[in-house]
N, C-alpha and C. Protein backbone atom coordinates (compact mmCIF):
# COMPACT_ATOMS: atom_id res chain seq x y z
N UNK A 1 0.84 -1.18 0.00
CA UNK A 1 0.00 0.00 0.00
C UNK A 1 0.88 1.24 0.00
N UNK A 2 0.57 2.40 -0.72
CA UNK A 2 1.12 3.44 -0.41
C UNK A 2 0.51 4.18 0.40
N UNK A 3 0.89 5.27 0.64
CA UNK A 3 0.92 6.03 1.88
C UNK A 3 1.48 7.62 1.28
N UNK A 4 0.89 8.39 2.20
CA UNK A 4 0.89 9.79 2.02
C UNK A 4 1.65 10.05 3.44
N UNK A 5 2.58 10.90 3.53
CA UNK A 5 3.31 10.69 4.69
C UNK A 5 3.32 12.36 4.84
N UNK A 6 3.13 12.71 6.44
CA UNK A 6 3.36 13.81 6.67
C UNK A 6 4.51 13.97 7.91
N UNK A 7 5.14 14.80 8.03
CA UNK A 7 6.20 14.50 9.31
C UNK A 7 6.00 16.11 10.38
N UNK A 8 5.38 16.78 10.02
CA UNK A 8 4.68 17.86 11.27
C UNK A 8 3.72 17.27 11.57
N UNK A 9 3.85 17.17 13.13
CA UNK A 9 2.78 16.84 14.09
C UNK A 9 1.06 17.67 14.06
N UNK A 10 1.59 19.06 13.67
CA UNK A 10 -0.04 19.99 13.53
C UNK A 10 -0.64 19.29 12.39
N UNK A 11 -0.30 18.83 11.42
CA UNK A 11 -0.89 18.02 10.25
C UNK A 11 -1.80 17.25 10.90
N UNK A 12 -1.63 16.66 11.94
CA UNK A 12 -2.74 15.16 12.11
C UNK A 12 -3.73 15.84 12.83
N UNK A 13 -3.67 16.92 13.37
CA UNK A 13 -4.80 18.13 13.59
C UNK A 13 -5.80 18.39 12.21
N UNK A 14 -5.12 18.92 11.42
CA UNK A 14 -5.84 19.22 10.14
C UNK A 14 -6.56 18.31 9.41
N UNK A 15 -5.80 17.26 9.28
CA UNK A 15 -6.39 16.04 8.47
C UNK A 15 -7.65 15.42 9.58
N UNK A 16 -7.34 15.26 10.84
CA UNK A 16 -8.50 14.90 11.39
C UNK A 16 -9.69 15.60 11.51
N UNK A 17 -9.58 17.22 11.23
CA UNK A 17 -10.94 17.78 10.91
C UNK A 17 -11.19 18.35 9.83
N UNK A 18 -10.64 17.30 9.18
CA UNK A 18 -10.92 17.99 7.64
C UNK A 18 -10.97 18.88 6.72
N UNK A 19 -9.67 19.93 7.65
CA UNK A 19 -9.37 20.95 6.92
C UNK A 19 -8.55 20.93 5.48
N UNK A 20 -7.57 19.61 5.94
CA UNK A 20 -6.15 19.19 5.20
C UNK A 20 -7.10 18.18 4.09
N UNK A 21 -7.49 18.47 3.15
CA UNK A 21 -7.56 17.84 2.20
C UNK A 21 -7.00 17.64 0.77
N UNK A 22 -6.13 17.86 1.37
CA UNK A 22 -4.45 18.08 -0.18
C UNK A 22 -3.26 17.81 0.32
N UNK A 23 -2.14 17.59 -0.53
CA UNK A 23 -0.77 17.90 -0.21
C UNK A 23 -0.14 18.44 -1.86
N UNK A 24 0.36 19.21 -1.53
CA UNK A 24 1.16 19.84 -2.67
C UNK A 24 2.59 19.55 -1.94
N UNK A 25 3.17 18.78 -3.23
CA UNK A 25 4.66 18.20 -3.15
C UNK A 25 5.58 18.62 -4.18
N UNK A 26 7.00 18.98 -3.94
CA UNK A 26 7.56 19.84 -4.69
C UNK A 26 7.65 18.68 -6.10
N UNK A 27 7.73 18.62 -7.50
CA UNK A 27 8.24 18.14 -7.99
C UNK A 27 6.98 17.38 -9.17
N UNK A 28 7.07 16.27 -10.09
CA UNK A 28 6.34 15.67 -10.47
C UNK A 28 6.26 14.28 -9.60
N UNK A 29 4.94 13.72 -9.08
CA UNK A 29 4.88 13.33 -8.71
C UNK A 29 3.95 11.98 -9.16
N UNK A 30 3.53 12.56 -10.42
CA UNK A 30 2.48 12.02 -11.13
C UNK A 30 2.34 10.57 -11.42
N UNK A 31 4.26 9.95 -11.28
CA UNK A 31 3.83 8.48 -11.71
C UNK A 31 4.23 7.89 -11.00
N UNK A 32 3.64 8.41 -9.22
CA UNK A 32 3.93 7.70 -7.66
C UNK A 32 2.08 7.59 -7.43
N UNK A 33 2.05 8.68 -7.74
CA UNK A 33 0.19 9.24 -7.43
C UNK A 33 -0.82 9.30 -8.20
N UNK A 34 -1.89 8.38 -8.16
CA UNK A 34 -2.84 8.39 -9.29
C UNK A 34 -4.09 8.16 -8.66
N UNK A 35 -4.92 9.34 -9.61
CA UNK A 35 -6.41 9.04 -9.12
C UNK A 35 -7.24 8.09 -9.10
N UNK A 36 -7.95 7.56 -7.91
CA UNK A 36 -8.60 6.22 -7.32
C UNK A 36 -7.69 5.50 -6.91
N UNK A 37 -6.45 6.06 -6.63
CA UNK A 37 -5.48 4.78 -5.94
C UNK A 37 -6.19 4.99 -4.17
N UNK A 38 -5.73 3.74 -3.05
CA UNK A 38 -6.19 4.00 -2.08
C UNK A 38 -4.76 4.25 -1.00
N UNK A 39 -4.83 5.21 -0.35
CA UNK A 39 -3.31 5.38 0.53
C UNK A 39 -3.24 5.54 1.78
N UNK A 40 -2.70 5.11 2.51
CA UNK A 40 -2.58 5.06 3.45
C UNK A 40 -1.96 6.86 3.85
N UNK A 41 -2.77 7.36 5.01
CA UNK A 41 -2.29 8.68 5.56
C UNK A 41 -1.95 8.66 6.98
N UNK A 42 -0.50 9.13 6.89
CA UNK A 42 0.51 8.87 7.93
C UNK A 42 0.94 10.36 8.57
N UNK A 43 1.61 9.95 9.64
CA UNK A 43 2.02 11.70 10.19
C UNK A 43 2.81 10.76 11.24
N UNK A 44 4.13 11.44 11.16
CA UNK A 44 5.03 11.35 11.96
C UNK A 44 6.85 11.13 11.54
N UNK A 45 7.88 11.58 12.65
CA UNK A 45 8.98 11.62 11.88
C UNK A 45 9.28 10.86 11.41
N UNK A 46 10.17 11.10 10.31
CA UNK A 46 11.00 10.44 9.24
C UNK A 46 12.17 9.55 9.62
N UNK A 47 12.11 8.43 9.73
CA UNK A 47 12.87 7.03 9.94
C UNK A 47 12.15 6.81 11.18
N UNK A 48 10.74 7.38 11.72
CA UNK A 48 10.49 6.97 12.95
C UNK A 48 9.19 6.43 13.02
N UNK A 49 8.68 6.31 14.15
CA UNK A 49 7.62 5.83 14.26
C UNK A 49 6.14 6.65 13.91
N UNK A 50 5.58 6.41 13.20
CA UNK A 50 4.12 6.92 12.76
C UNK A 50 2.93 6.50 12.87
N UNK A 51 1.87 7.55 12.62
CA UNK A 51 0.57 7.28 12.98
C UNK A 51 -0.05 7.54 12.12
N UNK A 52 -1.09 6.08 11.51
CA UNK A 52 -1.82 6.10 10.68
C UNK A 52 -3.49 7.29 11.12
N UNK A 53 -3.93 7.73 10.41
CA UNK A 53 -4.43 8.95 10.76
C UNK A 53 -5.87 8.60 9.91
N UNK A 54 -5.79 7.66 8.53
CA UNK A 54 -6.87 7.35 7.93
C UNK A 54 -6.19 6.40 6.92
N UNK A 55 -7.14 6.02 5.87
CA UNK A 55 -7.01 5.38 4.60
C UNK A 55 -7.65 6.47 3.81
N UNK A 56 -7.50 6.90 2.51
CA UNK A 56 -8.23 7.61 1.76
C UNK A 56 -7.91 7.33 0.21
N UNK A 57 -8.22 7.85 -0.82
CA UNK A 57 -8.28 7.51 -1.68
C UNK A 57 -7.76 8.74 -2.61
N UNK A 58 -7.41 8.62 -3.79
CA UNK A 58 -7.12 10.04 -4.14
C UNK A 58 -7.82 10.18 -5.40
N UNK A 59 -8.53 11.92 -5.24
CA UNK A 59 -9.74 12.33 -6.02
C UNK A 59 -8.95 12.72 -7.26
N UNK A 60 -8.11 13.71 -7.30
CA UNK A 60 -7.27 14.33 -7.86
C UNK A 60 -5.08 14.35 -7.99
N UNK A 61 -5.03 14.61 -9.31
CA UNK A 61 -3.22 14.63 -9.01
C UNK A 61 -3.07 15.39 -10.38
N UNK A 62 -2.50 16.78 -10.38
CA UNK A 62 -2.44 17.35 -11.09
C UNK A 62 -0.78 18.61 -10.67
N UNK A 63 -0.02 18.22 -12.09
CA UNK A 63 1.51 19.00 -11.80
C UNK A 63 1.31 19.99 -12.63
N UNK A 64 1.90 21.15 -12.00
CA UNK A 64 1.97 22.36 -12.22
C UNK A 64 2.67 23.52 -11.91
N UNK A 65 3.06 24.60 -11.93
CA UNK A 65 4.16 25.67 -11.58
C UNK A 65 3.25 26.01 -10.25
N UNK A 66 4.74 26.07 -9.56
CA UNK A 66 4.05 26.66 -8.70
C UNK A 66 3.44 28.11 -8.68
N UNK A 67 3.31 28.93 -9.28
CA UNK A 67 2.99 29.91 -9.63
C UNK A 67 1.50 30.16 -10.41
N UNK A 68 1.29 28.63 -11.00
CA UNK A 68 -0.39 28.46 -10.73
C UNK A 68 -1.21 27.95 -10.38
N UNK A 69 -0.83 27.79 -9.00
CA UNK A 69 -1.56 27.50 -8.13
C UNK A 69 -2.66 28.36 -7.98
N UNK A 70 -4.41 27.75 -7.52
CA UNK A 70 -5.20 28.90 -6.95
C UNK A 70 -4.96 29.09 -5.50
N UNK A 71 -5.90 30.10 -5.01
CA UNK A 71 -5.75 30.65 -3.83
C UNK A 71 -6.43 29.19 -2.42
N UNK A 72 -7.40 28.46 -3.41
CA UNK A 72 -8.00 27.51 -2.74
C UNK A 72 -7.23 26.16 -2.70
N UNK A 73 -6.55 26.10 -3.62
CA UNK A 73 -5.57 24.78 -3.77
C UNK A 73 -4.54 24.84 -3.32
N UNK A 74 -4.27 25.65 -2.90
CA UNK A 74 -3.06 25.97 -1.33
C UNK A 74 -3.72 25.77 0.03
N UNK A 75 -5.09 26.59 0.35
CA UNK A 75 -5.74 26.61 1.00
C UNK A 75 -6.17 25.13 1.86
N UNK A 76 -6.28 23.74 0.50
CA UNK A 76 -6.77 22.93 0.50
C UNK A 76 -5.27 22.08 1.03
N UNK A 77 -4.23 22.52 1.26
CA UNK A 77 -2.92 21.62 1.42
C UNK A 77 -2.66 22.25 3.37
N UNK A 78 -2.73 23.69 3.10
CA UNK A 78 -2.57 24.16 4.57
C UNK A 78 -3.88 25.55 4.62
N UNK A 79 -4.64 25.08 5.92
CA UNK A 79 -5.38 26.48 5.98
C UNK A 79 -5.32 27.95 6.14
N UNK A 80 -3.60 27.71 6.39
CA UNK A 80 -3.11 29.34 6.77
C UNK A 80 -2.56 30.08 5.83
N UNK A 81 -2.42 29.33 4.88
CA UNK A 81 -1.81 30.39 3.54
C UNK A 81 -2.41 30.04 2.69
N UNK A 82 -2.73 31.35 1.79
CA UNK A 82 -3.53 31.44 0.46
C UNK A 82 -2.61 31.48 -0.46
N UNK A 83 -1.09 32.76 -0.36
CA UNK A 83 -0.76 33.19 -1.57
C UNK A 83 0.92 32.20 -2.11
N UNK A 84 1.08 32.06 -2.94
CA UNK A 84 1.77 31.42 -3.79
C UNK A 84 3.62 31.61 -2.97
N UNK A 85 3.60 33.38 -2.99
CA UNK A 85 5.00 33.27 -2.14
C UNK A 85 5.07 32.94 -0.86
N UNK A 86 3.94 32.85 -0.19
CA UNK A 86 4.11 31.90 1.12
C UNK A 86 4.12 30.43 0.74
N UNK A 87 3.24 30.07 0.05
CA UNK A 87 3.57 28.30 -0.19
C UNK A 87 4.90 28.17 -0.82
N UNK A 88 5.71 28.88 -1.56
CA UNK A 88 7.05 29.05 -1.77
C UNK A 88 8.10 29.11 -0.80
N UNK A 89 7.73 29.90 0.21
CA UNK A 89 8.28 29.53 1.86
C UNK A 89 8.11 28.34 2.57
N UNK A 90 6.51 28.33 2.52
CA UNK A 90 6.55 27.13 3.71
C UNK A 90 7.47 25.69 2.36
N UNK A 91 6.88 25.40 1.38
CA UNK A 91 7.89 24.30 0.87
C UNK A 91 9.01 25.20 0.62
N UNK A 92 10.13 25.54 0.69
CA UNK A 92 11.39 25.77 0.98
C UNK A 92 11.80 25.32 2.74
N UNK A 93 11.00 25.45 3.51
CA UNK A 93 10.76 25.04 4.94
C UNK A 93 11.26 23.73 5.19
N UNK A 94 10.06 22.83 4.53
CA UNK A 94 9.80 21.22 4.19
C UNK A 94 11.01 21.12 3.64
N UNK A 95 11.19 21.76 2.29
CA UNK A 95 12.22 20.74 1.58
C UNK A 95 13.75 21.69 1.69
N UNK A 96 13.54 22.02 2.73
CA UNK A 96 15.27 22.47 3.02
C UNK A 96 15.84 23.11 1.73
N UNK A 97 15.07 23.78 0.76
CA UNK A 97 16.25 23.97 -0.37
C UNK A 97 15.01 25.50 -0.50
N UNK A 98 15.92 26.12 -1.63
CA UNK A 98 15.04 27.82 -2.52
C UNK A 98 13.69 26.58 -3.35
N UNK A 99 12.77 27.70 -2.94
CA UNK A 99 11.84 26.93 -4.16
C UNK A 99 11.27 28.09 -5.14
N UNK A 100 11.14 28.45 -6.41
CA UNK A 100 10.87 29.61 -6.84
C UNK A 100 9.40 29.38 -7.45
N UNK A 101 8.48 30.47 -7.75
CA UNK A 101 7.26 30.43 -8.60
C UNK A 101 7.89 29.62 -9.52
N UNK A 102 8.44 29.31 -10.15
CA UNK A 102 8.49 28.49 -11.75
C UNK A 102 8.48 27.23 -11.31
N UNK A 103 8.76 26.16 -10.20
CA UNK A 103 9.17 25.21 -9.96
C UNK A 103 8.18 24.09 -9.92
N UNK A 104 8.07 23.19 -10.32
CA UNK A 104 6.74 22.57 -10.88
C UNK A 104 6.45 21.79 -9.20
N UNK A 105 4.89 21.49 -8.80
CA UNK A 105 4.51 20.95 -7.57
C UNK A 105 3.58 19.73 -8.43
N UNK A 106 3.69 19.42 -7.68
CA UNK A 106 2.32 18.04 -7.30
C UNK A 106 1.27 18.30 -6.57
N UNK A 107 0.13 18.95 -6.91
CA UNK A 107 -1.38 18.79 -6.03
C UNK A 107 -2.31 17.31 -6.21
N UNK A 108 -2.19 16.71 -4.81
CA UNK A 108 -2.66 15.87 -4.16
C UNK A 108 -3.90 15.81 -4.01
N UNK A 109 -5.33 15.47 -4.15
CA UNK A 109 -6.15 16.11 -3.32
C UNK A 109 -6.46 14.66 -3.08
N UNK A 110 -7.37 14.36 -1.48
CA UNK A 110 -7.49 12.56 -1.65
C UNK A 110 -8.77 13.23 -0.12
N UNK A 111 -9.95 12.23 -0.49
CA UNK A 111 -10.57 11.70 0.98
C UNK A 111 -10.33 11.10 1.69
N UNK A 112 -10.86 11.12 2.66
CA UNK A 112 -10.92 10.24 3.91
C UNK A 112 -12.04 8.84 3.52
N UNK A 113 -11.62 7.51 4.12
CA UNK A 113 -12.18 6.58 3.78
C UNK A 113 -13.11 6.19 4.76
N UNK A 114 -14.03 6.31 5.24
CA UNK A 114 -14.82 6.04 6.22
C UNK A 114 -15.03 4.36 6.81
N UNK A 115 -15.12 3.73 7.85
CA UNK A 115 -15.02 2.83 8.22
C UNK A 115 -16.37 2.56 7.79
């Protein structure tokens, strides 16, 4: 099974009330992630121990600059930023490196699978 992995702890906040219904990932991601696959959603550090948080499925997977992104499809990854040069920050954050408007992302969007 794959898995959607998050490694900030406030994430399993979001995803559990259904704010977090996306991940935008730097890069193409397109032929890891495909729509109607089912994934496992995880949160916790990296080489460590984690917590499954749901199963969900994914609605959407669509690569693109980061620079066109909408205001809601950021929105839909984190609730606190709308505009493009903050999601340019916060992933420079995540991925330890410059990330510029031109740099192509991965939007994620996936449900929650209900028991």
């Amino acid at each position: 099974m794959y898995a959607l992995n998050f490694y900030n702890p406030i994430v399993a906040d979001q995803l559990r009330s259904h704010r977090k219904t996306a991940t935008i990932r730097l890069g193409d991601k397109s032929a890891k992630y495909r729509k109607g696959m089912i994934v496992a959603v995880l949160v916790g550090a990296r080489y460590g121990p984690r917590e499954k948080i749901f199963e969900a499925v994914i609605d959407k997977v669509e690569v693109k600059a980061l620079d066109d992104l909408s205001p809601r499809e950021i929105e839909h990854d984190n609730p606190e930023i709308r505009r493009t040069d903050e999601m340019a920050d916060f992933l420079s954050q995540i991925y330890n490196r410059d990330v510029s408007p031109n740099h192509a992302v991965t939007v994620i969007r996936f449900s929650q699978i209900k028991n």
